[in-house]
C-alpha atoms as a PDB file:
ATOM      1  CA  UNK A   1     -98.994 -61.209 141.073  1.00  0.00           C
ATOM      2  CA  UNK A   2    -101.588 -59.614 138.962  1.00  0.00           C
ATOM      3  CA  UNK A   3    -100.352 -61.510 136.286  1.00  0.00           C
ATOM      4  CA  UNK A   4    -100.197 -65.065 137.061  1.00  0.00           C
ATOM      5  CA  UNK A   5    -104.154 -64.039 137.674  1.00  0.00           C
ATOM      6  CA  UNK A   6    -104.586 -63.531 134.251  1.00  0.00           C
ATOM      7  CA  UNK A   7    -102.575 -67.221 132.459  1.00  0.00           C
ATOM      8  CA  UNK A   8    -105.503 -69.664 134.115  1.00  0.00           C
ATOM      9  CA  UNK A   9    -107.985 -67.417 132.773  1.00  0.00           C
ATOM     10  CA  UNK A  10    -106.144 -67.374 129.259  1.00  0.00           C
ATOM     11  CA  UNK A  11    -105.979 -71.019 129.530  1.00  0.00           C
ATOM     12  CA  UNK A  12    -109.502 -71.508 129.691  1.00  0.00           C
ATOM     13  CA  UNK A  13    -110.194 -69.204 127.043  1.00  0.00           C
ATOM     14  CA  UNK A  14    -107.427 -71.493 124.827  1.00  0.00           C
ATOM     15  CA  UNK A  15    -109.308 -74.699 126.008  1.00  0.00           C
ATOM     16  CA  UNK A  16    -112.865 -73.554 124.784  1.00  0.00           C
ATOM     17  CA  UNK A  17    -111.763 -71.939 121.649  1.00  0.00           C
ATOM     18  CA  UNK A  18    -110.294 -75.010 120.746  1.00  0.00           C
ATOM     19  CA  UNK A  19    -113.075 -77.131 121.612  1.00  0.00           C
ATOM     20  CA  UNK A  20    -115.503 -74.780 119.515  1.00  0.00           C
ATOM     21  CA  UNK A  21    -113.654 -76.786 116.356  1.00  0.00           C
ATOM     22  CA  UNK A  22    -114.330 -80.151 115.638  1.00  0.00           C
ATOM     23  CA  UNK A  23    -113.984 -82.500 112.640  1.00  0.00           C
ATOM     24  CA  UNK A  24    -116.299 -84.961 110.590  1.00  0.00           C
ATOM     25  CA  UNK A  25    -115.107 -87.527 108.475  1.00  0.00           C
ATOM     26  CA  UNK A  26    -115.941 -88.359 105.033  1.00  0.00           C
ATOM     27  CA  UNK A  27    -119.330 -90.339 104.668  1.00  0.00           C
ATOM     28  CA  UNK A  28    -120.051 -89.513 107.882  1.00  0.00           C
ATOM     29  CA  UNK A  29    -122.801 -87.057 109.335  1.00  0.00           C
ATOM     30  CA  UNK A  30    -122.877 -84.917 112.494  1.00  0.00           C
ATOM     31  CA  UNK A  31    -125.714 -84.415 114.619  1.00  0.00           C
ATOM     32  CA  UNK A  32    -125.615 -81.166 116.701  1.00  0.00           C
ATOM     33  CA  UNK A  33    -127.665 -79.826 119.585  1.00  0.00           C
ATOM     34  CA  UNK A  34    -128.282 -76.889 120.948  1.00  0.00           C
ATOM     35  CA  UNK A  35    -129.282 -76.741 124.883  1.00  0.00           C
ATOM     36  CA  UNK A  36    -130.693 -79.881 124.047  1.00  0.00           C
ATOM     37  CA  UNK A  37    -132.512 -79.425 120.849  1.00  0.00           C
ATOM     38  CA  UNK A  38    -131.933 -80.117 117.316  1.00  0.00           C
ATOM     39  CA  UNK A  39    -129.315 -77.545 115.793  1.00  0.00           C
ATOM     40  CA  UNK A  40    -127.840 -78.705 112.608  1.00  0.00           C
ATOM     41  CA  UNK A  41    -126.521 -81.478 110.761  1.00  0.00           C
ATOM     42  CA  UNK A  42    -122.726 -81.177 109.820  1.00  0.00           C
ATOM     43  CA  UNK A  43    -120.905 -83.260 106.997  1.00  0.00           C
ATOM     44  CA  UNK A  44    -116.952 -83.858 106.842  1.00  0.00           C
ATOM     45  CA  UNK A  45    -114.622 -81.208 107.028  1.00  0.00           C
ATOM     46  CA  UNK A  46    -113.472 -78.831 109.737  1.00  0.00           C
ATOM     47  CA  UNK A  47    -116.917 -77.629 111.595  1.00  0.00           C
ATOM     48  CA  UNK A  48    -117.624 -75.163 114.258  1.00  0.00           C
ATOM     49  CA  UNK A  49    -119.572 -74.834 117.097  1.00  0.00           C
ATOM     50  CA  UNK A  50    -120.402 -72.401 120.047  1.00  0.00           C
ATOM     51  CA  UNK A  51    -118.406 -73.769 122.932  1.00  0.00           C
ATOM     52  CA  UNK A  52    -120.726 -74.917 125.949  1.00  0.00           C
ATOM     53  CA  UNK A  53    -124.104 -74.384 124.010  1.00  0.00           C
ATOM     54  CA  UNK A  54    -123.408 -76.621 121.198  1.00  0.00           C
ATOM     55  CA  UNK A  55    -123.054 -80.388 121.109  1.00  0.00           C
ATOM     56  CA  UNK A  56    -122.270 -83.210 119.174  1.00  0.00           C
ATOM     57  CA  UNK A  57    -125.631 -85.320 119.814  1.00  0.00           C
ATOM     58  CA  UNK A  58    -124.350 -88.310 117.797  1.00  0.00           C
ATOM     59  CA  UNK A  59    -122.556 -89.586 114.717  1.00  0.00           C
ATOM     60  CA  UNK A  60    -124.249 -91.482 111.567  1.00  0.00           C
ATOM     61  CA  UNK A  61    -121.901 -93.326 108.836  1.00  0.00           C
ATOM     62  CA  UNK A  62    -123.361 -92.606 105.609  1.00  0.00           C
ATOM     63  CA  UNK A  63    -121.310 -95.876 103.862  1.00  0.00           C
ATOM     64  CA  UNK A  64    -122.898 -98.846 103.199  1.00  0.00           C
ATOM     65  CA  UNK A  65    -123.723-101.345 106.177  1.00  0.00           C
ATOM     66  CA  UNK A  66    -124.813-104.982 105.969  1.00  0.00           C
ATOM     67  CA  UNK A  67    -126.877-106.926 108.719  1.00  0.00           C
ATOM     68  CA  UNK A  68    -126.758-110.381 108.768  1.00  0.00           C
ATOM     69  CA  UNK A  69    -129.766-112.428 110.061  1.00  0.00           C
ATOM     70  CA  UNK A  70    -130.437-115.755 110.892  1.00  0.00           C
ATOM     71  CA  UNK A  71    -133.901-117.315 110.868  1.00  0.00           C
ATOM     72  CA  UNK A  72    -135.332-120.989 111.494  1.00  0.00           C
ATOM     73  CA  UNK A  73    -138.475-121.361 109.910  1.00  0.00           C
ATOM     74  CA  UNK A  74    -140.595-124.205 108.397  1.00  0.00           C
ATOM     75  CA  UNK A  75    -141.393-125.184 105.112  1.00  0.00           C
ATOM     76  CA  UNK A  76    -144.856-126.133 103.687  1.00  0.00           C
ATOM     77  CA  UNK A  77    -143.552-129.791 103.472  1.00  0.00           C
ATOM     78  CA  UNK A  78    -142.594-129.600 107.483  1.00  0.00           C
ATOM     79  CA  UNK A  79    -139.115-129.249 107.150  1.00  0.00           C
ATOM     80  CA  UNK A  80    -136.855-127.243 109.477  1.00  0.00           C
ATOM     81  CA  UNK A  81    -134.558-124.828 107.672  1.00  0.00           C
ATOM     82  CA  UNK A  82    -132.384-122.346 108.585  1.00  0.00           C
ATOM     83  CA  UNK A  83    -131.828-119.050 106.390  1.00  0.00           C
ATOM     84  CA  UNK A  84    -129.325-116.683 106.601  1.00  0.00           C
ATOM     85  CA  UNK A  85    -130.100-113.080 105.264  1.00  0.00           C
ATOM     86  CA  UNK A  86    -127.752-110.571 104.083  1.00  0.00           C
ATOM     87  CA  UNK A  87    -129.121-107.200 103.846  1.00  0.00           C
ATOM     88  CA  UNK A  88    -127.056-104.047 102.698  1.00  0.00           C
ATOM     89  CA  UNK A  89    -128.335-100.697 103.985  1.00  0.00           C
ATOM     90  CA  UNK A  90    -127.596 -97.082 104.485  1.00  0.00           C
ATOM     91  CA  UNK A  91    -128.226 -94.400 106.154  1.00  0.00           C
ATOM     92  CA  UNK A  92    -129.831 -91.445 103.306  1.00  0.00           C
ATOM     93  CA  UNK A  93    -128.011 -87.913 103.768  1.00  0.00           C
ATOM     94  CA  UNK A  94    -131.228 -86.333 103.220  1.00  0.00           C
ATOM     95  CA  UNK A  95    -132.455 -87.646 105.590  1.00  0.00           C
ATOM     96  CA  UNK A  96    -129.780 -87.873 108.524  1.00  0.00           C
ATOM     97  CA  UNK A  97    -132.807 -86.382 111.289  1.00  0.00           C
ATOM     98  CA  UNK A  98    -135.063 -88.804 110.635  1.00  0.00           C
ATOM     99  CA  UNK A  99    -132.578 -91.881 110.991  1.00  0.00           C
ATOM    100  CA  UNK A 100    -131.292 -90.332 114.020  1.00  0.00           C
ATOM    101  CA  UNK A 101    -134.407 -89.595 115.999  1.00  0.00           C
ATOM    102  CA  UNK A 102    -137.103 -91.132 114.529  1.00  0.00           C
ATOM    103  CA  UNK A 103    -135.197 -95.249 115.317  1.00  0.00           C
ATOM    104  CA  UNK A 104    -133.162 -95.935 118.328  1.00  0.00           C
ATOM    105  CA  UNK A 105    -132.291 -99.248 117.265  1.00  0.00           C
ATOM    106  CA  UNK A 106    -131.924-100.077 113.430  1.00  0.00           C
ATOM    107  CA  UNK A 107    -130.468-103.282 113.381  1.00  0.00           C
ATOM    108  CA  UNK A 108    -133.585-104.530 116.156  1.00  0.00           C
ATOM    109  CA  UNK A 109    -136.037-103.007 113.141  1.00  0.00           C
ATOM    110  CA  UNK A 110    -134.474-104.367 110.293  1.00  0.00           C
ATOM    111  CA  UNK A 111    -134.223-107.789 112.347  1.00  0.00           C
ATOM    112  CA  UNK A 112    -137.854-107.978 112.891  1.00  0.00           C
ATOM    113  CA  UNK A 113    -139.192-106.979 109.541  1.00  0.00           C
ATOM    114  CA  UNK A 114    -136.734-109.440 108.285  1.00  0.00           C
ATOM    115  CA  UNK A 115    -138.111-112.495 110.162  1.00  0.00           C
ATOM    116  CA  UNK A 116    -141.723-111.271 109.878  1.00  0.00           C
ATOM    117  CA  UNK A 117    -141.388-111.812 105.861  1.00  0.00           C
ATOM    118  CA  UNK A 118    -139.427-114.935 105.980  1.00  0.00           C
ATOM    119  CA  UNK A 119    -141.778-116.293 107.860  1.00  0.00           C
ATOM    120  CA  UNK A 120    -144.616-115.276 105.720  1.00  0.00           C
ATOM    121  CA  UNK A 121    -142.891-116.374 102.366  1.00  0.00           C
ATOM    122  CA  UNK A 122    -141.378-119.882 103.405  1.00  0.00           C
ATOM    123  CA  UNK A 123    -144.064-122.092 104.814  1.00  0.00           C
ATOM    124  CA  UNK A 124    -145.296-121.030 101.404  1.00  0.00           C
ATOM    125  CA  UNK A 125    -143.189-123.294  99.421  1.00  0.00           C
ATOM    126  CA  UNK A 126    -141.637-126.585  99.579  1.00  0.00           C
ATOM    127  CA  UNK A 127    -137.945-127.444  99.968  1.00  0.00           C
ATOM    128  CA  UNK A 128    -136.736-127.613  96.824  1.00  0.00           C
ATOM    129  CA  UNK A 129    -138.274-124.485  95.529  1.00  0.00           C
ATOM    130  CA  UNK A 130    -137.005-122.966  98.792  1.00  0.00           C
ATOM    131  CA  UNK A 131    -133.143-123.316  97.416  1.00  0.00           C
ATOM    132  CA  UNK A 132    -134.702-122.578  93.440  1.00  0.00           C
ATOM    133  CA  UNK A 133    -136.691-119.511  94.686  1.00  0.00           C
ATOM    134  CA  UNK A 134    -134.441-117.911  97.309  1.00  0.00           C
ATOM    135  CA  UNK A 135    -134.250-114.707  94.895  1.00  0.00           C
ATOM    136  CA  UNK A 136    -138.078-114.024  95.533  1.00  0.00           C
ATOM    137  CA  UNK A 137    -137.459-114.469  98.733  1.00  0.00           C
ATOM    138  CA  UNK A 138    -134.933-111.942  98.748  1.00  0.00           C
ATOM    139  CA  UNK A 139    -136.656-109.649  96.259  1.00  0.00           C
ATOM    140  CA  UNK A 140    -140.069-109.877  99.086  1.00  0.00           C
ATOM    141  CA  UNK A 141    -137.565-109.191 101.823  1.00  0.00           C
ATOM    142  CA  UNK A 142    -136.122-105.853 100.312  1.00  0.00           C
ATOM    143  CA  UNK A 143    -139.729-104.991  99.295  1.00  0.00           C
ATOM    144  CA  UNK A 144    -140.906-104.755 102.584  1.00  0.00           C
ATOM    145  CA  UNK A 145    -138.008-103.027 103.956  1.00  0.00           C
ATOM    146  CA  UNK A 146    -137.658-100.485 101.643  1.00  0.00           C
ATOM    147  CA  UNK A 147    -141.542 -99.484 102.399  1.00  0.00           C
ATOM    148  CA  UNK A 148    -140.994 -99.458 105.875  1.00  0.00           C
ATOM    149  CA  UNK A 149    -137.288 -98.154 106.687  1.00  0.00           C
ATOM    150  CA  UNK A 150    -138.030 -95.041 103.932  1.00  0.00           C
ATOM    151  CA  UNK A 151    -139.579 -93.370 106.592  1.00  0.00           C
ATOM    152  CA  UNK A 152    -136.595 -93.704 108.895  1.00  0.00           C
ATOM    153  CA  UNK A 153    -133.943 -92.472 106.555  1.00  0.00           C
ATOM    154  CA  UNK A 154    -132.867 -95.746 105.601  1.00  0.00           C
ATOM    155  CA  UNK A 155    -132.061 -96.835 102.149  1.00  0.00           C
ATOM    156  CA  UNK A 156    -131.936-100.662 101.575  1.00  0.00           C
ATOM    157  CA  UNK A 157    -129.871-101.703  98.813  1.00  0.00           C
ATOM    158  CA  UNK A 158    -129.744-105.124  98.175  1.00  0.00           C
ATOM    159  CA  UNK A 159    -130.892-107.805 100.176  1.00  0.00           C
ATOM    160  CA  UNK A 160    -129.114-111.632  99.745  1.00  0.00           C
ATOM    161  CA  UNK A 161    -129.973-115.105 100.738  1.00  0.00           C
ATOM    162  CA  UNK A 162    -126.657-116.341 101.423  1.00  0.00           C
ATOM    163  CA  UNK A 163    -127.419-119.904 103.136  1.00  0.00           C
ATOM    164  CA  UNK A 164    -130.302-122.289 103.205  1.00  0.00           C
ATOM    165  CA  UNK A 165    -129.274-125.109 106.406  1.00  0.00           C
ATOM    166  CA  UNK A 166    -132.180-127.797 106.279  1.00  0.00           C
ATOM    167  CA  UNK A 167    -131.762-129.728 109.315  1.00  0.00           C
ATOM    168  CA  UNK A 168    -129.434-132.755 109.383  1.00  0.00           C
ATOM    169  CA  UNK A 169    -131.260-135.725 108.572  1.00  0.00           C
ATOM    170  CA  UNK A 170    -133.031-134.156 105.751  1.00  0.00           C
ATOM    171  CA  UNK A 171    -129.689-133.255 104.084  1.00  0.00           C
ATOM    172  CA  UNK A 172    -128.974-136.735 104.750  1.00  0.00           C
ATOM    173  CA  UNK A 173    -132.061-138.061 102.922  1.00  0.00           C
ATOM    174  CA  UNK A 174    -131.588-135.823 100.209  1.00  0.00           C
ATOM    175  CA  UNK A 175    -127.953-136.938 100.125  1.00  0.00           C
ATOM    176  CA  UNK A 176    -129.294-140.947  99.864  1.00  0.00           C
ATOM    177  CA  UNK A 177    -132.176-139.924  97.588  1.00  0.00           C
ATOM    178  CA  UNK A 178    -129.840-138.030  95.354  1.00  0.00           C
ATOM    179  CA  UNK A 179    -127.095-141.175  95.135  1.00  0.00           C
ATOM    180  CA  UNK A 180    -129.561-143.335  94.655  1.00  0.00           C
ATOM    181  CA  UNK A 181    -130.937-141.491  91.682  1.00  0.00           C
ATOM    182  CA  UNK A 182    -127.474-141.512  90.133  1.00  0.00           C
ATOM    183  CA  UNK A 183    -127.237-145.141  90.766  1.00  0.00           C
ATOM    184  CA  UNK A 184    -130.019-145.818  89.456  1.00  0.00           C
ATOM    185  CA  UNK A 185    -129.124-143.419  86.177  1.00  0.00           C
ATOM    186  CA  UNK A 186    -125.577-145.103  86.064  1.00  0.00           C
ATOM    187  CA  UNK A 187    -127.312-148.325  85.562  1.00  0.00           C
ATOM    188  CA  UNK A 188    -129.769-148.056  82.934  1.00  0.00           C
ATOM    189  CA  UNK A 189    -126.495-146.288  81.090  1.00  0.00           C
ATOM    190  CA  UNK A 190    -124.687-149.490  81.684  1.00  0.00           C
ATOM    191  CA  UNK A 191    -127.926-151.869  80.417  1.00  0.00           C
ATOM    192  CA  UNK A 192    -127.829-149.609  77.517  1.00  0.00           C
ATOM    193  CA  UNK A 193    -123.998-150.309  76.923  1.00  0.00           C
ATOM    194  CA  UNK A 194    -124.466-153.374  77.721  1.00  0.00           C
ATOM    195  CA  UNK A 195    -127.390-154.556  75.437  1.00  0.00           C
ATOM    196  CA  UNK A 196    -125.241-152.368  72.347  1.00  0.00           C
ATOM    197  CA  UNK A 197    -122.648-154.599  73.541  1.00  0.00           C
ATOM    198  CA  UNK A 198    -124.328-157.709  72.179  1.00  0.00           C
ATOM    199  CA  UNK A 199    -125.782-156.286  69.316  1.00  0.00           C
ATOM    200  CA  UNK A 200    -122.910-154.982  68.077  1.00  0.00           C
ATOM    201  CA  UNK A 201    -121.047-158.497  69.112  1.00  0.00           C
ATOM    202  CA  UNK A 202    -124.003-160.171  67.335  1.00  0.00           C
ATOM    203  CA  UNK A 203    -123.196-158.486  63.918  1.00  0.00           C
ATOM    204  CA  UNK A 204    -119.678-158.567  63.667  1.00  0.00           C
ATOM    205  CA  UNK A 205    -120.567-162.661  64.118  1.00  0.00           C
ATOM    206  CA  UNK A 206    -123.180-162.803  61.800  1.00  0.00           C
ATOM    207  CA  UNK A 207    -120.607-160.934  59.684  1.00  0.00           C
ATOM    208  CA  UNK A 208    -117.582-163.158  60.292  1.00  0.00           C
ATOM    209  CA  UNK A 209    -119.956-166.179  59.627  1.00  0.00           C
ATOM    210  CA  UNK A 210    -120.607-164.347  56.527  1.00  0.00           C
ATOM    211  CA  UNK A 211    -117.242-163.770  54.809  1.00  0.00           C
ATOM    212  CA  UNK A 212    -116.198-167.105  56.660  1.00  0.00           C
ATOM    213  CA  UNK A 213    -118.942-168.568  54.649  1.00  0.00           C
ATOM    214  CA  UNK A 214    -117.961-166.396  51.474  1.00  0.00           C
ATOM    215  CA  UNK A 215    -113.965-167.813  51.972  1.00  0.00           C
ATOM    216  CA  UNK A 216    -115.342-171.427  52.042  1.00  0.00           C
ATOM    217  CA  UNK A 217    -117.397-170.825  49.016  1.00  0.00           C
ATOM    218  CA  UNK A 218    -114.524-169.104  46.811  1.00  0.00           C
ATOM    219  CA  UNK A 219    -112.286-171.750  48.476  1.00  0.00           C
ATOM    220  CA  UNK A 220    -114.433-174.461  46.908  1.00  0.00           C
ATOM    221  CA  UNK A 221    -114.549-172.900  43.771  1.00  0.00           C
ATOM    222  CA  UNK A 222    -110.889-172.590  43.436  1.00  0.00           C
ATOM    223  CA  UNK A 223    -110.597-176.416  44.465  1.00  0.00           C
ATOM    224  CA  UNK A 224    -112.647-177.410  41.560  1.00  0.00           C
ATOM    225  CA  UNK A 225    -111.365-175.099  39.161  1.00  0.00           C
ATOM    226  CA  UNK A 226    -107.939-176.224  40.273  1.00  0.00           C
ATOM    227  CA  UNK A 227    -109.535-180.403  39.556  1.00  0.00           C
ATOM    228  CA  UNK A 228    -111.004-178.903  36.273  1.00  0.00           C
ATOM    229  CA  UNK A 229    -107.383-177.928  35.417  1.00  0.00           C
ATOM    230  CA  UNK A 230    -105.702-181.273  36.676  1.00  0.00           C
ATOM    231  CA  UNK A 231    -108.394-183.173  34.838  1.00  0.00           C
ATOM    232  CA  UNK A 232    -107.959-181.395  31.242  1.00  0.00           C
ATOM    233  CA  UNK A 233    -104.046-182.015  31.497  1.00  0.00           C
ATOM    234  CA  UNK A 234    -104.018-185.276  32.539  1.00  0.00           C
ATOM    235  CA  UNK A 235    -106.499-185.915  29.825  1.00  0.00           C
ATOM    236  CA  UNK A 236    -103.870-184.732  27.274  1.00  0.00           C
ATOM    237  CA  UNK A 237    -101.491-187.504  28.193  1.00  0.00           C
ATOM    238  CA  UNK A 238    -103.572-190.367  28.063  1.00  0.00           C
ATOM    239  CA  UNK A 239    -105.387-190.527  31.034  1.00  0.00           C
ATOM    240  CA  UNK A 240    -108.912-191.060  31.205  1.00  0.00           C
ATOM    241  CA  UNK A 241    -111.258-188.778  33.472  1.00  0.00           C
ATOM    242  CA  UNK A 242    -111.896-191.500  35.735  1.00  0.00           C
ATOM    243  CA  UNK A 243    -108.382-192.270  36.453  1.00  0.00           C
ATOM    244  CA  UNK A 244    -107.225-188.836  36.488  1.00  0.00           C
ATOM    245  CA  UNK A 245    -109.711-188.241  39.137  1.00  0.00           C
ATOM    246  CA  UNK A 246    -108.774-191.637  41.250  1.00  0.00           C
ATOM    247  CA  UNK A 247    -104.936-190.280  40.659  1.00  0.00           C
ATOM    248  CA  UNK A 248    -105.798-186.703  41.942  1.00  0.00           C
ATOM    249  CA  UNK A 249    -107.760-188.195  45.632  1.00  0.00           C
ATOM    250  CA  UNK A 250    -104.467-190.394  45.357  1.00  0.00           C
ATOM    251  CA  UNK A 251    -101.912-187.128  45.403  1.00  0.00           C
ATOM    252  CA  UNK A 252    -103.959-185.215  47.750  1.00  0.00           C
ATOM    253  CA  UNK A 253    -104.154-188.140  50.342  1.00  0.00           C
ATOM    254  CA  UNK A 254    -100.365-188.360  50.225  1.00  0.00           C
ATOM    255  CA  UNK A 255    -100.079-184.179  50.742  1.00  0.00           C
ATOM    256  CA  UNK A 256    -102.205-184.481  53.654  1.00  0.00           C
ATOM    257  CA  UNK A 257    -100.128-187.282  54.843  1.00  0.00           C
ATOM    258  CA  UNK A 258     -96.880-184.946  54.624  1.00  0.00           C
ATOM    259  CA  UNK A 259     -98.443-182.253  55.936  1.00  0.00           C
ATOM    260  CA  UNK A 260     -99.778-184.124  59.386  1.00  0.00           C
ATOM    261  CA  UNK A 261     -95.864-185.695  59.151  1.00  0.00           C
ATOM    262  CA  UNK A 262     -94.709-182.320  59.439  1.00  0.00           C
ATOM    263  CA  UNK A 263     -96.491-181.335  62.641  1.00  0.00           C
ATOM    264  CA  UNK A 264     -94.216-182.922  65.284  1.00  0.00           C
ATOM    265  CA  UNK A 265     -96.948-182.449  67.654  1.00  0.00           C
ATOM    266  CA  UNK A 266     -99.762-184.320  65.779  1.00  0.00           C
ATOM    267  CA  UNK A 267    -101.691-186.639  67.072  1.00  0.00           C
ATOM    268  CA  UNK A 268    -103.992-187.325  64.222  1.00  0.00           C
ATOM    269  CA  UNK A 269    -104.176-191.000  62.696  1.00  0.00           C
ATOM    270  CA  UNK A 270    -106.175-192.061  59.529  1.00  0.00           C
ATOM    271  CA  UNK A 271    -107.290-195.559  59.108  1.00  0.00           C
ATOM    272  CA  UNK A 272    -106.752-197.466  57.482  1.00  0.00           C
ATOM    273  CA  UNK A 273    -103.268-196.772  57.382  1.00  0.00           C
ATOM    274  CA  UNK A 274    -101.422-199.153  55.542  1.00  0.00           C
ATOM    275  CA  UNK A 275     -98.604-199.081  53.077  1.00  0.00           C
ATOM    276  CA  UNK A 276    -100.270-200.384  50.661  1.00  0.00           C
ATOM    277  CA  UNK A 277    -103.339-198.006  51.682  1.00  0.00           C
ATOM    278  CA  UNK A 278    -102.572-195.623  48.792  1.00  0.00           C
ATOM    279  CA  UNK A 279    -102.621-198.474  45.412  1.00  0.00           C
ATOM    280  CA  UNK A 280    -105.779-200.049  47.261  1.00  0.00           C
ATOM    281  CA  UNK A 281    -107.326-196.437  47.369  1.00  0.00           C
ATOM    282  CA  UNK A 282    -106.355-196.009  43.508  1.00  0.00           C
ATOM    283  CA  UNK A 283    -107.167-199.627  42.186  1.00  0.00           C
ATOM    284  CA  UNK A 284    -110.574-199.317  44.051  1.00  0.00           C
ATOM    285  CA  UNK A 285    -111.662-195.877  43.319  1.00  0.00           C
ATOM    286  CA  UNK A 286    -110.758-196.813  39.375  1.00  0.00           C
ATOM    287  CA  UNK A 287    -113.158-199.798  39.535  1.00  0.00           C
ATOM    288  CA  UNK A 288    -115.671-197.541  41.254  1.00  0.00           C
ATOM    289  CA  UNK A 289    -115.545-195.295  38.619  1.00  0.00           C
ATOM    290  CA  UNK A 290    -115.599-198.120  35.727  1.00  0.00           C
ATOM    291  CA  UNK A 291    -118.496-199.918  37.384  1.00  0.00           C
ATOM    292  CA  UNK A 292    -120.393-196.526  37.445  1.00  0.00           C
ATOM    293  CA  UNK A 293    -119.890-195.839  33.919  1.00  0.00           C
ATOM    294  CA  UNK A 294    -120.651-199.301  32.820  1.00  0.00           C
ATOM    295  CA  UNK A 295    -123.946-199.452  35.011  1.00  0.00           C
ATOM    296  CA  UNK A 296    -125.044-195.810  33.691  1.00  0.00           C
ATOM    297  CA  UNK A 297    -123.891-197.351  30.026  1.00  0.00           C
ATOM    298  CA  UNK A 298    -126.974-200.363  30.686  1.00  0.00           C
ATOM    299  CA  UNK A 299    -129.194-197.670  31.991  1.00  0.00           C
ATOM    300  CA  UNK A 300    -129.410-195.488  28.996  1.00  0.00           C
ATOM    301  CA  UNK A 301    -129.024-198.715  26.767  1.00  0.00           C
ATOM    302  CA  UNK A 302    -132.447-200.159  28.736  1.00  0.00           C
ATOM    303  CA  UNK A 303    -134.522-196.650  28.256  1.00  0.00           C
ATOM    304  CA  UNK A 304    -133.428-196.293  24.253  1.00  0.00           C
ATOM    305  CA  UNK A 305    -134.641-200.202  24.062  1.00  0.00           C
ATOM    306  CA  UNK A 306    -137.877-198.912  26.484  1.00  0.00           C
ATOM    307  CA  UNK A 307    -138.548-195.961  23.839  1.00  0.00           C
ATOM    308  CA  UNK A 308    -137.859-198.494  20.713  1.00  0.00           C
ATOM    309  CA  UNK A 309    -140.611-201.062  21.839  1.00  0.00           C
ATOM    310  CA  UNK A 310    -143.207-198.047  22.594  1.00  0.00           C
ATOM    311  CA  UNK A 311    -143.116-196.950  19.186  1.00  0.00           C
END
């Protein structure tokens, strides 16, 4: 009987030698207390403690934490925006008491000193250099942080301004004044395209006109250096200048009569058009030409006879 006396009174002695072991977890601090007052800080590993007099007051994680915060605030050109603030913290290992006693509520801190200097920094600026100088923002944020969390054991590593919401209808404004900036852009590109358009269309005509001009004037040139030719032979056989010329309109109103015969779709018609158009053309351009050489015969005939009489 004596015995089974003795097992409950083992058990209990099993029960709070266990419990006088306890484990902490990497990055992660213990707080112990003593009857109720600060004992010790513990870091990971297997820790002990004296069963009923010791306690674990609390637990800290030493790893990196971020807090996100969202403020609405208003910019020096009365706009409504809404920033969202990133900041990264941690708890210092040094100084585990502090952040334990000296802050109940962390996040509540960090939220307050967070909108306090938003607040302060924003109505500062306009829109636009709210979105171009969000890093000052940021940079003012941490600044004022780091002075006061320091004295509660809290490190602040970065702080981020990860969204800048303007309210609705502004981003709808700036959505209009934005497309109609580009539209505005996209058509003095197209005046400018369009106005090297014709330029460019106006020199490659002047330049057509200019070697058409060129072909007319070479074209020409072979024509009567082709007449020169026709003249000098038919001169060889007999046949003065004035009749070889009256022969040559002759030949070349026959070739354009072929060549207009050849186009079954012509509709061109010279008058007069005769058969007997062609020897009418020859007998009268040969008296043309034999009036005009008698009449320029009398004329130099009359001014030697003028010139004989003077002197």
């Amino acid at each position: 009987m004596g015995q089974f006396i003795y097992i409950p009174i083992i058990f209990f002695g099993l029960i709070i030698l266990i419990s006088s072991f306890f484990v902490v977890k990497q990055q992660t601090a213990a707080v112990i207390e003593r009857f109720g007052k600060f004992q010790s800080i513990r870091h990971s590993g297997l820790q002990l403690k004296i069963p009923l007099v010791d306690r674990i007051a609390g637990k800290l994680s030493l790893k990196i934490q971020q807090l996100d915060v969202i403020i609405e605030t208003k910019t020096l050109d009365d706009v409504f925006v809404r920033l969202k603030v990133s900041v990264q913290y941690k708890v210092i290992r040094d100084k585990v008491y502090d952040a334990f006693y000296k802050l109940d509520y962390p996040h509540d801190q960090i939220t307050s000193y967070v909108f306090d200097v938003v607040r302060a920094e924003v109505p500062k600026m306009r829109l636009d250099d709210v979105f171009v100088k969000k890093d000052d923002i940021a940079l003012a944020v941490k600044a004022e942080l780091n002075d006061a969390m320091m004295e509660y054991g809290y490190d602040i590593i970065k702080t981020l301004v990860t969204d800048i919401d303007p309210d609705a209808q502004v981003k709808a404004a700036m959505n209009r004044i934005n497309a109609a900036d580009r539209e505005k852009t996209a058509a003095q590109f197209e005046g400018d395209a369009a106005r090297i358009l014709i330029v460019e269309k106006a020199k490659a005509e002047a330049e057509s006109k200019r070697l058409q001009g060129q072909g007319i004037a070479d074209q020409r040139r072979e024509i009567a250096r082709g007449l020169e030719e026709s003249v000098e032979v038919l001169n060889k056989v007999g046949i003065n200048s004035q009749e070889a010329s009256a022969l040559i309109v002759v030949t070349q109103h026959y070739d354009t009569l072929q060549a207009i015969g050849g186009e079954t779709n012509s509709n061109l018609i010279l008058l007069p058009n005769s058969p007997q158009a062609g020897s009418n053309m020859l007998n009268d351009m040969v008296a043309s030409f034999t009036a005009s050489n008698q009449i320029g015969e009398a004329m130099k005939n009359a001014k030697k006879k003028t010139n004989n009489d003077n002197d």
